[in-house]
C-alpha atoms as a PDB file:
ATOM      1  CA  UNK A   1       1.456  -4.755   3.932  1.00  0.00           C
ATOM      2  CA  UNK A   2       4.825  -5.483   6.031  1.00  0.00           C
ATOM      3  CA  UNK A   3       5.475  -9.135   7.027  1.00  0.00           C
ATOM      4  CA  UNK A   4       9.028  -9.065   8.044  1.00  0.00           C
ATOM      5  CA  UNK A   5      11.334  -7.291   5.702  1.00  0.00           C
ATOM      6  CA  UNK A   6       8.597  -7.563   2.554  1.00  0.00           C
ATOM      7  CA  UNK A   7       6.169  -5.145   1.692  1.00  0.00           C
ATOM      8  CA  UNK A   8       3.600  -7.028  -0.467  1.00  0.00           C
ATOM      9  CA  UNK A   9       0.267  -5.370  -1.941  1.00  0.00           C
ATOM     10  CA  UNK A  10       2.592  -2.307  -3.278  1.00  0.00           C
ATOM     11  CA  UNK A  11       0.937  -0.022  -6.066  1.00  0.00           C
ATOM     12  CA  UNK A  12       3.278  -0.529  -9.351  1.00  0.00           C
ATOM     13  CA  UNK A  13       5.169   1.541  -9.725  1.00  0.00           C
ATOM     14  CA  UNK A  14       6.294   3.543  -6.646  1.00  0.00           C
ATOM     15  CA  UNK A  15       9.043   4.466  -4.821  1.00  0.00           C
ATOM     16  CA  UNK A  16      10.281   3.261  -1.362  1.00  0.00           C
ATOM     17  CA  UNK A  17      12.035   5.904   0.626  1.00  0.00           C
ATOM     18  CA  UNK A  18      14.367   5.118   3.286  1.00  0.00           C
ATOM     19  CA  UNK A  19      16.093   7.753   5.277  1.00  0.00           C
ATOM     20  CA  UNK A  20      17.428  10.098   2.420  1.00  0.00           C
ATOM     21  CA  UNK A  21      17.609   7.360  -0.530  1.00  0.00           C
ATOM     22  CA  UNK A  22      14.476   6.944  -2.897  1.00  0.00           C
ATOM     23  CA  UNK A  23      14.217   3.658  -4.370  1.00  0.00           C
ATOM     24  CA  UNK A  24      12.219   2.626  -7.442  1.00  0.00           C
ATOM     25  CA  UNK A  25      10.160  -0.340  -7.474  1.00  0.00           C
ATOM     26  CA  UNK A  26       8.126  -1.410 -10.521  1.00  0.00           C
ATOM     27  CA  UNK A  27       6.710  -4.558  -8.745  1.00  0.00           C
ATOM     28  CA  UNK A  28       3.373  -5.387  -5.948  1.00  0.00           C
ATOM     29  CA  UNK A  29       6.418  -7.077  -3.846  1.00  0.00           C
ATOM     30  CA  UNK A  30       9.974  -5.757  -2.158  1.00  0.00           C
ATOM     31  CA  UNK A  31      12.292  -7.327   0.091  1.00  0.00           C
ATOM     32  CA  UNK A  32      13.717  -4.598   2.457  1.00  0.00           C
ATOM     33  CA  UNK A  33      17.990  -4.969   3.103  1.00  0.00           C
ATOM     34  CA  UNK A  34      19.295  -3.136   5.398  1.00  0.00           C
ATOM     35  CA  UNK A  35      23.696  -2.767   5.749  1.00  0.00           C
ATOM     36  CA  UNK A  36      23.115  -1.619   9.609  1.00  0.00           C
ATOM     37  CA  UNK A  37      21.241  -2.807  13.242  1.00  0.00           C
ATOM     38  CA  UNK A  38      18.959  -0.471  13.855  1.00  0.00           C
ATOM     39  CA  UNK A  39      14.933   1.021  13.261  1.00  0.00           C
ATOM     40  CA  UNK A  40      13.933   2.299  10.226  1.00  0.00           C
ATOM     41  CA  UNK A  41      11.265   4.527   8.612  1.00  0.00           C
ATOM     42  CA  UNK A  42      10.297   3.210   5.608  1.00  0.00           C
ATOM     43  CA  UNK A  43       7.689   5.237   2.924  1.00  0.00           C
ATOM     44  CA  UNK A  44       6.042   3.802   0.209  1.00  0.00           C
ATOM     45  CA  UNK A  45       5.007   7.224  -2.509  1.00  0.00           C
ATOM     46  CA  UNK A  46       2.801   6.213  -5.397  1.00  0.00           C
ATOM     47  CA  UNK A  47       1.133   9.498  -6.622  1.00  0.00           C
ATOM     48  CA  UNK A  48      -1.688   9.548  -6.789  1.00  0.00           C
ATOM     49  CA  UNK A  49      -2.356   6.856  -3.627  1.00  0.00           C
ATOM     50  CA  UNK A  50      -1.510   8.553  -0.126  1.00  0.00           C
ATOM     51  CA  UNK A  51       2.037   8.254   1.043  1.00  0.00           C
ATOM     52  CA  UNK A  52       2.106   4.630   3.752  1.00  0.00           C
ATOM     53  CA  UNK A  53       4.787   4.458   6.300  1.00  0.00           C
ATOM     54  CA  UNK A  54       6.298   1.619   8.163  1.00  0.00           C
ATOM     55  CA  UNK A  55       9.067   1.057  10.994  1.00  0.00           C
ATOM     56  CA  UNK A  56      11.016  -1.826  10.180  1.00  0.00           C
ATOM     57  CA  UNK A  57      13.280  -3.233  13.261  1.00  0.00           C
ATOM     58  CA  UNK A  58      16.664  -4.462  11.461  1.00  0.00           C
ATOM     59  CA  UNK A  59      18.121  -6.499  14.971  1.00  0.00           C
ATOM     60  CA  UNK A  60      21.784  -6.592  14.996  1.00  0.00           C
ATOM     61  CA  UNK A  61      23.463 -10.353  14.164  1.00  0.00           C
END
């Protein structure tokens, strides 16, 4: 689940993809930073759970 810029709920472990970087996360909770304004397509990959994606809306300052 996305509220804001955390995914909570997430199967552990997994990876988050964004763009072409792979992040692993070994907890059920992330908080999503991003360096740039813009929208982003974010996967969550936890073989052997189906692949979720989310667009996360990073407004500029």
């Amino acid at each position: 689940m996305l509220e804001g810029h955390v995914l909570r709920g997430l199967p552990a472990p997994c990876f988050i993809k964004i763009a072409d970087s792979a992040y692993a996360c070994n907890d059920t909770v992330a908080e999503l930073s991003f360096e740039h304004a813009g929208t982003f397509q974010v996967t969550v990959e936890a073989w052997p759970y189906l692949n979720k994606e989310f667009t996360v809306e990073n407004p500029p300052l």
